[in-house]
PDB file of N, CA and C in Angstrom:
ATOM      1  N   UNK A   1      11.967   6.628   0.483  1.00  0.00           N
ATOM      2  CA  UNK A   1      11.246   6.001  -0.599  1.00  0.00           C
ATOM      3  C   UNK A   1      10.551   4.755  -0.068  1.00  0.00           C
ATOM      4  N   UNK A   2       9.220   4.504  -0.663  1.00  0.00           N
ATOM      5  CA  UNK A   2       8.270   3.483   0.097  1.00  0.00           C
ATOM      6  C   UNK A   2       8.871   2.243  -0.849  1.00  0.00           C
ATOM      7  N   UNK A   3       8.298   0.934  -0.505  1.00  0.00           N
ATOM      8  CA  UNK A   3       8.828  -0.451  -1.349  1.00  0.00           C
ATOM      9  C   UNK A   3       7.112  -0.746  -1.729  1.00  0.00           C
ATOM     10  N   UNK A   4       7.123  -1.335  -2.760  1.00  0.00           N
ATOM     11  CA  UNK A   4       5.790  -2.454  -3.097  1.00  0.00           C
ATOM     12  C   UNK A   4       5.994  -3.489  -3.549  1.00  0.00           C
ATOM     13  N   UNK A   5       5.104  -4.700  -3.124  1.00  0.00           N
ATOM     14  CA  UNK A   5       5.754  -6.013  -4.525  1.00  0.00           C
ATOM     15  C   UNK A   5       4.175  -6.398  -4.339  1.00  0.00           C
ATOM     16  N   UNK A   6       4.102  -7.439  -5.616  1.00  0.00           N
ATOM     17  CA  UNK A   6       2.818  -8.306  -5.447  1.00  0.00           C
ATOM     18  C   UNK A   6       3.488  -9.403  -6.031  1.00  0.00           C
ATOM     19  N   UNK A   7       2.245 -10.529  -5.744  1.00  0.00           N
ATOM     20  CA  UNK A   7       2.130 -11.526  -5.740  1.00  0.00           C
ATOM     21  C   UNK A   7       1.283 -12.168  -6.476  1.00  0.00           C
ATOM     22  N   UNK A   8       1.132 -13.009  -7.376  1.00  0.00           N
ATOM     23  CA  UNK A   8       0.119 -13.729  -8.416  1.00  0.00           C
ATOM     24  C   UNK A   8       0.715 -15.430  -8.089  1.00  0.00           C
ATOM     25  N   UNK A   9      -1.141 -15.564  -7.798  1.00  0.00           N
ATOM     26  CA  UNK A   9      -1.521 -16.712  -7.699  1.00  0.00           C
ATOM     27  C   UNK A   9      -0.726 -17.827  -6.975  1.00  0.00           C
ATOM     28  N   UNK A  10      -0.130 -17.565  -5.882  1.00  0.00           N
ATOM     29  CA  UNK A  10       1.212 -18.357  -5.157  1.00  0.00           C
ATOM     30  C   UNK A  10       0.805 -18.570  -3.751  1.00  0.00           C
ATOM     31  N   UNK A  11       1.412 -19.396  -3.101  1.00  0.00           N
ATOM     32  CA  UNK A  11       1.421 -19.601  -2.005  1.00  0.00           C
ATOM     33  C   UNK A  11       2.034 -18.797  -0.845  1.00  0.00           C
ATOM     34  N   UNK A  12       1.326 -17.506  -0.534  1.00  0.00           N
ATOM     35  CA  UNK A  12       2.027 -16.240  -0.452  1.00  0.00           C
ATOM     36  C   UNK A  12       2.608 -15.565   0.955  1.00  0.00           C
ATOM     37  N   UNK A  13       1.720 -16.526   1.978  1.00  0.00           N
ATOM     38  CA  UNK A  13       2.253 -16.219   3.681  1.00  0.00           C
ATOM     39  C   UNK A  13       3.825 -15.915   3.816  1.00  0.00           C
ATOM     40  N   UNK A  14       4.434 -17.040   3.261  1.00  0.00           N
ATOM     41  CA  UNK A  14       6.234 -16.786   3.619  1.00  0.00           C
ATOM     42  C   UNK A  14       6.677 -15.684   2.615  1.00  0.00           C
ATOM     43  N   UNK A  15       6.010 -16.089   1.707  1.00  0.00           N
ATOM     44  CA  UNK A  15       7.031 -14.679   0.669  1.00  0.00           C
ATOM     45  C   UNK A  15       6.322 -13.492   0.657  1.00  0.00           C
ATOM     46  N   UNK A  16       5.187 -13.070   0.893  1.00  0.00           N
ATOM     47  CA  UNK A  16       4.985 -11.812   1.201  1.00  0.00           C
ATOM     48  C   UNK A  16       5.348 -11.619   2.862  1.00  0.00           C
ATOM     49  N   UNK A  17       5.737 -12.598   3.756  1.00  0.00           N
ATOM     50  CA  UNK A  17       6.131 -12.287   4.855  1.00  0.00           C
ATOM     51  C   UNK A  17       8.346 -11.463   4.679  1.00  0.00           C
ATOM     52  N   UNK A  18       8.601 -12.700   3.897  1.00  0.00           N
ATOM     53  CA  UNK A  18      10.121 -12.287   3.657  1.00  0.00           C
ATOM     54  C   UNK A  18       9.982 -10.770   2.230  1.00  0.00           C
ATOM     55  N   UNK A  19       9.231 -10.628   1.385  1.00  0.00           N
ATOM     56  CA  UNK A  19       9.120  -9.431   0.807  1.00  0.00           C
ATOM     57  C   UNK A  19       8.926  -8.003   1.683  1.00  0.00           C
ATOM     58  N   UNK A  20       8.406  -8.265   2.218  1.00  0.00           N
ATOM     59  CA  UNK A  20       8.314  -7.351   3.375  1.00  0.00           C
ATOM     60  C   UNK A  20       9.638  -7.017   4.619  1.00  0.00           C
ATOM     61  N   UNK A  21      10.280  -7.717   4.832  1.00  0.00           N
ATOM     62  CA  UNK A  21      11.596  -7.573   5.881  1.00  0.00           C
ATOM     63  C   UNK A  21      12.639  -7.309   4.688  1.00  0.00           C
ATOM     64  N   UNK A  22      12.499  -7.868   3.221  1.00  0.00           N
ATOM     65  CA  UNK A  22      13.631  -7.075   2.445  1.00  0.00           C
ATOM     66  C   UNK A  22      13.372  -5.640   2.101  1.00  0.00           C
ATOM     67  N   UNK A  23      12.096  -5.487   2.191  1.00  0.00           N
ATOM     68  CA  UNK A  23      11.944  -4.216   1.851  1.00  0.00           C
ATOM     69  C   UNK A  23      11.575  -2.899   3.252  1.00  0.00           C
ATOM     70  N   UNK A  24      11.879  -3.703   3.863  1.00  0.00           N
ATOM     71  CA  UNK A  24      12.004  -2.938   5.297  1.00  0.00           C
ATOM     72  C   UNK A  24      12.523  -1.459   5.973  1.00  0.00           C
ATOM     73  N   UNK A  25      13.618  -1.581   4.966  1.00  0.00           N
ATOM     74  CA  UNK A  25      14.475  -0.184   5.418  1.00  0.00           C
ATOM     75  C   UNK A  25      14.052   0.900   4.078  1.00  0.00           C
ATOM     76  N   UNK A  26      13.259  -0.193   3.100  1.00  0.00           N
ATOM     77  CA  UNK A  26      12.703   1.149   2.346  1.00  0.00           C
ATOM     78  C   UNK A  26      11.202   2.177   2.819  1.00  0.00           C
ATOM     79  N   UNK A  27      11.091   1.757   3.934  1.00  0.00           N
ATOM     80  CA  UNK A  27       9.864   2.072   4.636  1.00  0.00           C
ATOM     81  C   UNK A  27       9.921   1.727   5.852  1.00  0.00           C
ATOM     82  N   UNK A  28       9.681   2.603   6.545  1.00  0.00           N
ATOM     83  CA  UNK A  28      10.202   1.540   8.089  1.00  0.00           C
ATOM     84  C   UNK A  28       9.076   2.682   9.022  1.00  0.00           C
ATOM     85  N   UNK A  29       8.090   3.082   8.238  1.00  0.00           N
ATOM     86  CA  UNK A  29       7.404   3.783   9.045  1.00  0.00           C
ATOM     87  C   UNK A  29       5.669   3.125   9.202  1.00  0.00           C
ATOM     88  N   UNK A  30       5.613   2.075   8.066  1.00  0.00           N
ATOM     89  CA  UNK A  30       4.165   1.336   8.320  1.00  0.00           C
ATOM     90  C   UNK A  30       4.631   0.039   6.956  1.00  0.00           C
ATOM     91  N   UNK A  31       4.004  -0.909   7.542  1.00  0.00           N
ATOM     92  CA  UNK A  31       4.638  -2.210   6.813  1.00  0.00           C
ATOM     93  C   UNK A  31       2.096  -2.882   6.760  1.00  0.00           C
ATOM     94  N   UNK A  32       2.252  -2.749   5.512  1.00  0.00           N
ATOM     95  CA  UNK A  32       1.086  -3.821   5.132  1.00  0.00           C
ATOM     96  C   UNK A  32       0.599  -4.273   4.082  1.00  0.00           C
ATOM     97  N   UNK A  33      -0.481  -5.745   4.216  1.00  0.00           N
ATOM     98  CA  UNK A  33      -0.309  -6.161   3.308  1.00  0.00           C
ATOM     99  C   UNK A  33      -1.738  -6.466   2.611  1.00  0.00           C
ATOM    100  N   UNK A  34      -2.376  -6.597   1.682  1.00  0.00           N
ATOM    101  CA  UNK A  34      -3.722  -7.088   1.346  1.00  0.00           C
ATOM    102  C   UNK A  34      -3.883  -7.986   0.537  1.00  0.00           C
ATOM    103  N   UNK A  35      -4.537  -9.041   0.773  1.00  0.00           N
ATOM    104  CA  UNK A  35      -4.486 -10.804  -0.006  1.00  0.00           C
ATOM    105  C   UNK A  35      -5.820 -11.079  -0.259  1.00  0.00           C
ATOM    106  N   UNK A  36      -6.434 -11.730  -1.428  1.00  0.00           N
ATOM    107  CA  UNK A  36      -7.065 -12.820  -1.787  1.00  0.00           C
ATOM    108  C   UNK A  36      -7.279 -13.534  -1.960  1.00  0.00           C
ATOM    109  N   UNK A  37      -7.736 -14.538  -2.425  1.00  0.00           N
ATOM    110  CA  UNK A  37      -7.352 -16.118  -3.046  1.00  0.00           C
ATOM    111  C   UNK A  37      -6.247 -16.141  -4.064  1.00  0.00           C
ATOM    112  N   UNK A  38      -6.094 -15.031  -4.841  1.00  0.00           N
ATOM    113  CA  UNK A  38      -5.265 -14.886  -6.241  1.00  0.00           C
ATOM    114  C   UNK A  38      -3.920 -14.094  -5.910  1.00  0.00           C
ATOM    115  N   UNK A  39      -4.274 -13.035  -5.390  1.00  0.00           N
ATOM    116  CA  UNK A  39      -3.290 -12.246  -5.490  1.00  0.00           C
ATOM    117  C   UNK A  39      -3.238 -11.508  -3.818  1.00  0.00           C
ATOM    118  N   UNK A  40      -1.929 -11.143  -3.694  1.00  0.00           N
ATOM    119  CA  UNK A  40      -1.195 -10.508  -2.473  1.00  0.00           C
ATOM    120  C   UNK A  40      -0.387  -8.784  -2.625  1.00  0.00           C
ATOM    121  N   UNK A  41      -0.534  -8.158  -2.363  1.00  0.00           N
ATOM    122  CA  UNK A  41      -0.143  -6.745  -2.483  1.00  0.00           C
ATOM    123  C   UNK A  41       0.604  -6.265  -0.990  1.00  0.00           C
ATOM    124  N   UNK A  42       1.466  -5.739  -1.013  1.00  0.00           N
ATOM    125  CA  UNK A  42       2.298  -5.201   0.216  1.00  0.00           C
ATOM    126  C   UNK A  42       3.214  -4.055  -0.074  1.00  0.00           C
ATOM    127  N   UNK A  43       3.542  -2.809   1.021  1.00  0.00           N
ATOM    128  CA  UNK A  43       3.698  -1.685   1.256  1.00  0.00           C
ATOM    129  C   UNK A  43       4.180  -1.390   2.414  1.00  0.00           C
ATOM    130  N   UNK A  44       5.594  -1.252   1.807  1.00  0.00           N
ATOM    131  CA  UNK A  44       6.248  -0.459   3.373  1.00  0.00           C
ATOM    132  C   UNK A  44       6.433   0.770   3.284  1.00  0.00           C
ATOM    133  N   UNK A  45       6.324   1.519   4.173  1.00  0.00           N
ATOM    134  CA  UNK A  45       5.828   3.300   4.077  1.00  0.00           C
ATOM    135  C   UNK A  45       6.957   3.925   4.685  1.00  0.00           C
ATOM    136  N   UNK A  46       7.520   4.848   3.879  1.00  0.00           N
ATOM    137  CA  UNK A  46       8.555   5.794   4.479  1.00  0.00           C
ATOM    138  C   UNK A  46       7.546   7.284   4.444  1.00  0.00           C
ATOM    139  N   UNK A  47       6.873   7.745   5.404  1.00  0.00           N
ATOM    140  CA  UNK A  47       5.516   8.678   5.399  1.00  0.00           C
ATOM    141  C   UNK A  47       6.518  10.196   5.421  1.00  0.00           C
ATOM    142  N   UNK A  48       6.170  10.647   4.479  1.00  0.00           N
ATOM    143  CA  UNK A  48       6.720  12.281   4.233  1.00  0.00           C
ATOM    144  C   UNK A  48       5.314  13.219   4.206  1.00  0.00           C
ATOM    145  N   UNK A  49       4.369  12.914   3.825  1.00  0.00           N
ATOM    146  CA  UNK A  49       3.228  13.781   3.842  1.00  0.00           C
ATOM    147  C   UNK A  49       2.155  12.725   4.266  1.00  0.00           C
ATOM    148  N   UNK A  50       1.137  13.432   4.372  1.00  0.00           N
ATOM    149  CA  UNK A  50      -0.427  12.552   5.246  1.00  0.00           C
ATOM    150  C   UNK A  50      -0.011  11.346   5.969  1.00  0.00           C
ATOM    151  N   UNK A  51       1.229  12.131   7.170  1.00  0.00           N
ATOM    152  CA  UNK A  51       1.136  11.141   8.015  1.00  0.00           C
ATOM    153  C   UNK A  51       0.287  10.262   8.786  1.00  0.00           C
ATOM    154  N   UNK A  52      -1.277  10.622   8.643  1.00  0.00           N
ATOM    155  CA  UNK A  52      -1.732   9.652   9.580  1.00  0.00           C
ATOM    156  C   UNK A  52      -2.758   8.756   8.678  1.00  0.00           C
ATOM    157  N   UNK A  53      -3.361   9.455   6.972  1.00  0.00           N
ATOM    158  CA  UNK A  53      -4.232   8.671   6.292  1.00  0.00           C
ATOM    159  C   UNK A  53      -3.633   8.068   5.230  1.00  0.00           C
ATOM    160  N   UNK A  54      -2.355   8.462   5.158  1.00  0.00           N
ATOM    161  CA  UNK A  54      -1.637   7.346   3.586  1.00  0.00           C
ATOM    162  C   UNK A  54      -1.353   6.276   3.995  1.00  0.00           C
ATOM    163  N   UNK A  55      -2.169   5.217   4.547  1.00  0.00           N
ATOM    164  CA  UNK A  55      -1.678   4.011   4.915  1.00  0.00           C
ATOM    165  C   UNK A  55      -2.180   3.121   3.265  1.00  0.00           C
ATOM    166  N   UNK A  56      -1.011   2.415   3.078  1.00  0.00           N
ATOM    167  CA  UNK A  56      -1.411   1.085   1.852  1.00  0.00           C
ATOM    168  C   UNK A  56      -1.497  -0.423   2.558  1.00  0.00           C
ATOM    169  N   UNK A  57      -2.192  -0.660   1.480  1.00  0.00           N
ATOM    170  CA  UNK A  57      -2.912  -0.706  -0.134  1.00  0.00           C
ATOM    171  C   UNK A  57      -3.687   0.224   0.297  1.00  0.00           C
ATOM    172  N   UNK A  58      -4.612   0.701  -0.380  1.00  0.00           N
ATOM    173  CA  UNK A  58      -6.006   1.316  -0.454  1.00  0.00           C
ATOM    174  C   UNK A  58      -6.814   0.846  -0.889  1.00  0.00           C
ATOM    175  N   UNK A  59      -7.846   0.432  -0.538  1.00  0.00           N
ATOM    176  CA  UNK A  59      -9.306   0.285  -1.336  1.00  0.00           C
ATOM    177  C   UNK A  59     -10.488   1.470  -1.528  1.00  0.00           C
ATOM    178  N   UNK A  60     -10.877   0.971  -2.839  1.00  0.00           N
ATOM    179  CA  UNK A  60     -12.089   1.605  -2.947  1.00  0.00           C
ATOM    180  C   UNK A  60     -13.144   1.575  -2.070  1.00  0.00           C
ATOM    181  N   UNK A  61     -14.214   2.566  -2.015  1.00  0.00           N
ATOM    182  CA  UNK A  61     -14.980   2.546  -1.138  1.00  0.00           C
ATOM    183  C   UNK A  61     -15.920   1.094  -1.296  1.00  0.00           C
ATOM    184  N   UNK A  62     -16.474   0.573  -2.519  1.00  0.00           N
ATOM    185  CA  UNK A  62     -16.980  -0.570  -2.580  1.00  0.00           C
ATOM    186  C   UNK A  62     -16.604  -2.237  -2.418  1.00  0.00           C
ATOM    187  N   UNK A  63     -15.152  -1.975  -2.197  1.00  0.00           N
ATOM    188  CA  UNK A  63     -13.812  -2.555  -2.051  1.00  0.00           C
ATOM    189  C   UNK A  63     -13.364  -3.670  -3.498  1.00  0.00           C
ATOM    190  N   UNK A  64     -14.129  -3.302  -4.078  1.00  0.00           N
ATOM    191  CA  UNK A  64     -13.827  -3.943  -6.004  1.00  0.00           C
ATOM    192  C   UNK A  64     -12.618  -3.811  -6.076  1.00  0.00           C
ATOM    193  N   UNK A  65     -11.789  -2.266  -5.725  1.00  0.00           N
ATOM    194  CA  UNK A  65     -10.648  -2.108  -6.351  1.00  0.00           C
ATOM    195  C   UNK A  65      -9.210  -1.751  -5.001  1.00  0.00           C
ATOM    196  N   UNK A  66      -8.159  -2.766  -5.051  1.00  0.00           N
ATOM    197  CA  UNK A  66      -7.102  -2.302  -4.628  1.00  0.00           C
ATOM    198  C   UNK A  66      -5.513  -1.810  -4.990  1.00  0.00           C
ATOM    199  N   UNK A  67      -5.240  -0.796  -4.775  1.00  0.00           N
ATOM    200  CA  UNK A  67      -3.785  -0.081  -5.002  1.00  0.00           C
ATOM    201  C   UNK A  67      -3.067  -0.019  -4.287  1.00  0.00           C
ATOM    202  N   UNK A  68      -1.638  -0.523  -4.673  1.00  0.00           N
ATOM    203  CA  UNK A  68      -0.334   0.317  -4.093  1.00  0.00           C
ATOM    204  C   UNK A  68       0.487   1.344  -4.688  1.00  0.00           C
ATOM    205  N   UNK A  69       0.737   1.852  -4.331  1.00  0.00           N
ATOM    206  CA  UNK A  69       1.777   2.641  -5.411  1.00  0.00           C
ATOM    207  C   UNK A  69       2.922   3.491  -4.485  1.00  0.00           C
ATOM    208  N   UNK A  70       4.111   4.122  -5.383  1.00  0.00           N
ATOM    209  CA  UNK A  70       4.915   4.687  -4.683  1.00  0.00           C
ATOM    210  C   UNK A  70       5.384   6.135  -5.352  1.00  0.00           C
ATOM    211  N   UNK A  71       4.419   6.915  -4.946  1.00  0.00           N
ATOM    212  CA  UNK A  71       4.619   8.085  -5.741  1.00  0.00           C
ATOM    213  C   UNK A  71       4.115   9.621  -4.699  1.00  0.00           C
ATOM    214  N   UNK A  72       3.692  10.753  -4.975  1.00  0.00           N
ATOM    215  CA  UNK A  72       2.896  11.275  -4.643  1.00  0.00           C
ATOM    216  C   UNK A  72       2.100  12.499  -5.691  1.00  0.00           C
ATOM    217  N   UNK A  73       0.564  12.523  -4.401  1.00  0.00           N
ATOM    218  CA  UNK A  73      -0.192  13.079  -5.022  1.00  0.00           C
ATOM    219  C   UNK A  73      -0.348  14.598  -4.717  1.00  0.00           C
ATOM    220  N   UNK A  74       0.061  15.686  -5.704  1.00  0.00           N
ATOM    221  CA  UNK A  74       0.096  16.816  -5.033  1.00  0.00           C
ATOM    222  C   UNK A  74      -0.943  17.317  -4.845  1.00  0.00           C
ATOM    223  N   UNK A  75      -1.877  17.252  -5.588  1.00  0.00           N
ATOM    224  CA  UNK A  75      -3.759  17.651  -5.227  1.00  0.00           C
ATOM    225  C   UNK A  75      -4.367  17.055  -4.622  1.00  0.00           C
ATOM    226  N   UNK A  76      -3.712  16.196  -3.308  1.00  0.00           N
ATOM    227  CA  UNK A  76      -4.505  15.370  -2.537  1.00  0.00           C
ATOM    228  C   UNK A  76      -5.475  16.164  -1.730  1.00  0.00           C
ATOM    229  N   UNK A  77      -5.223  17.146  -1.511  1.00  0.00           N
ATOM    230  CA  UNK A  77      -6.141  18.237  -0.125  1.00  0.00           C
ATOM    231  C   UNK A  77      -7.140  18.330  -1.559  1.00  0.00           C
ATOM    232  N   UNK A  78      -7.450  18.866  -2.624  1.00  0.00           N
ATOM    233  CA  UNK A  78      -8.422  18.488  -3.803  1.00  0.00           C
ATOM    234  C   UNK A  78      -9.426  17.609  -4.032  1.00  0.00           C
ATOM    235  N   UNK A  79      -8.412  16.859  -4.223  1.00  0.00           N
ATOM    236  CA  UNK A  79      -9.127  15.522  -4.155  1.00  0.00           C
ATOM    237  C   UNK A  79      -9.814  14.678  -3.162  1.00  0.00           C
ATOM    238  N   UNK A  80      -9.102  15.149  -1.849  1.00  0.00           N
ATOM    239  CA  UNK A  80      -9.827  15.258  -0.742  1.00  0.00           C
ATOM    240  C   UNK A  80     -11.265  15.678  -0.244  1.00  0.00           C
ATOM    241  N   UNK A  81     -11.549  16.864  -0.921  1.00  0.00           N
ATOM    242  CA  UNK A  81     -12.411  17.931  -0.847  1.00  0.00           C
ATOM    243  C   UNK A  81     -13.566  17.539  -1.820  1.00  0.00           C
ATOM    244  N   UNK A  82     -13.472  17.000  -2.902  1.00  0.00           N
ATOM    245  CA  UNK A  82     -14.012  16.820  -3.583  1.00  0.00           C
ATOM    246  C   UNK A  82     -14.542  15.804  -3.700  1.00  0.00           C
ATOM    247  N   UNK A  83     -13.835  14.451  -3.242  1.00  0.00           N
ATOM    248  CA  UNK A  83     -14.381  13.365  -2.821  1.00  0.00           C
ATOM    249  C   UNK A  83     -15.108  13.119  -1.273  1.00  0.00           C
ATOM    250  N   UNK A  84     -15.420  14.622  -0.683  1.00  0.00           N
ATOM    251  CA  UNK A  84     -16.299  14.120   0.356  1.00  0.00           C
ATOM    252  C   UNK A  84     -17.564  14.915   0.364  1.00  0.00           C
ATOM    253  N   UNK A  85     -17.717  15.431  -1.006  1.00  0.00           N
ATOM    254  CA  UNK A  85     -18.726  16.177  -1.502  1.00  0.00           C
ATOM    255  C   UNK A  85     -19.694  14.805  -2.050  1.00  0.00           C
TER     256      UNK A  85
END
């Protein structure tokens, strides 16, 4: 099982640095993180499927929008397909 936490509006280097080593052994296969002025997002990856492109957060292609999440997508080869149309 992967870990996520975020962060609002804080001073976020140390605690998304220590959020990340607690959540370590829930993912111990890719550890990252994505920050703004406001907010901080982080993802440690325990990779069971699309080992080499499910890396988090994700952004959108225009980069407006970022996600973490801890779930999966079973129509990803779909959605795949369809988004490179």
């Amino acid at each position: 099982m992967c870990g996520i936490f975020g962060l609002v509006q804080s001073p976020w280097r140390e605690q998304a640095e220590g959020a990340l080593g607690a959540l370590g052994s829930r993912g111990p296969d890719a550890r990252h993180i994505w920050a703004d002025d406001h907010v901080v997002l982080g993802h440690t990856r325990l990779a069971v499927i699309d080992l080499v492109t499910g890396e988090q957060p994700m952004r959108s292609p225009d980069g407006r929008l970022v996600v973490v999440f801890n779930g999966e997508i079973y129509n990803y080869r779909e959605l795949r397909r369809v988004s490179a149309t």
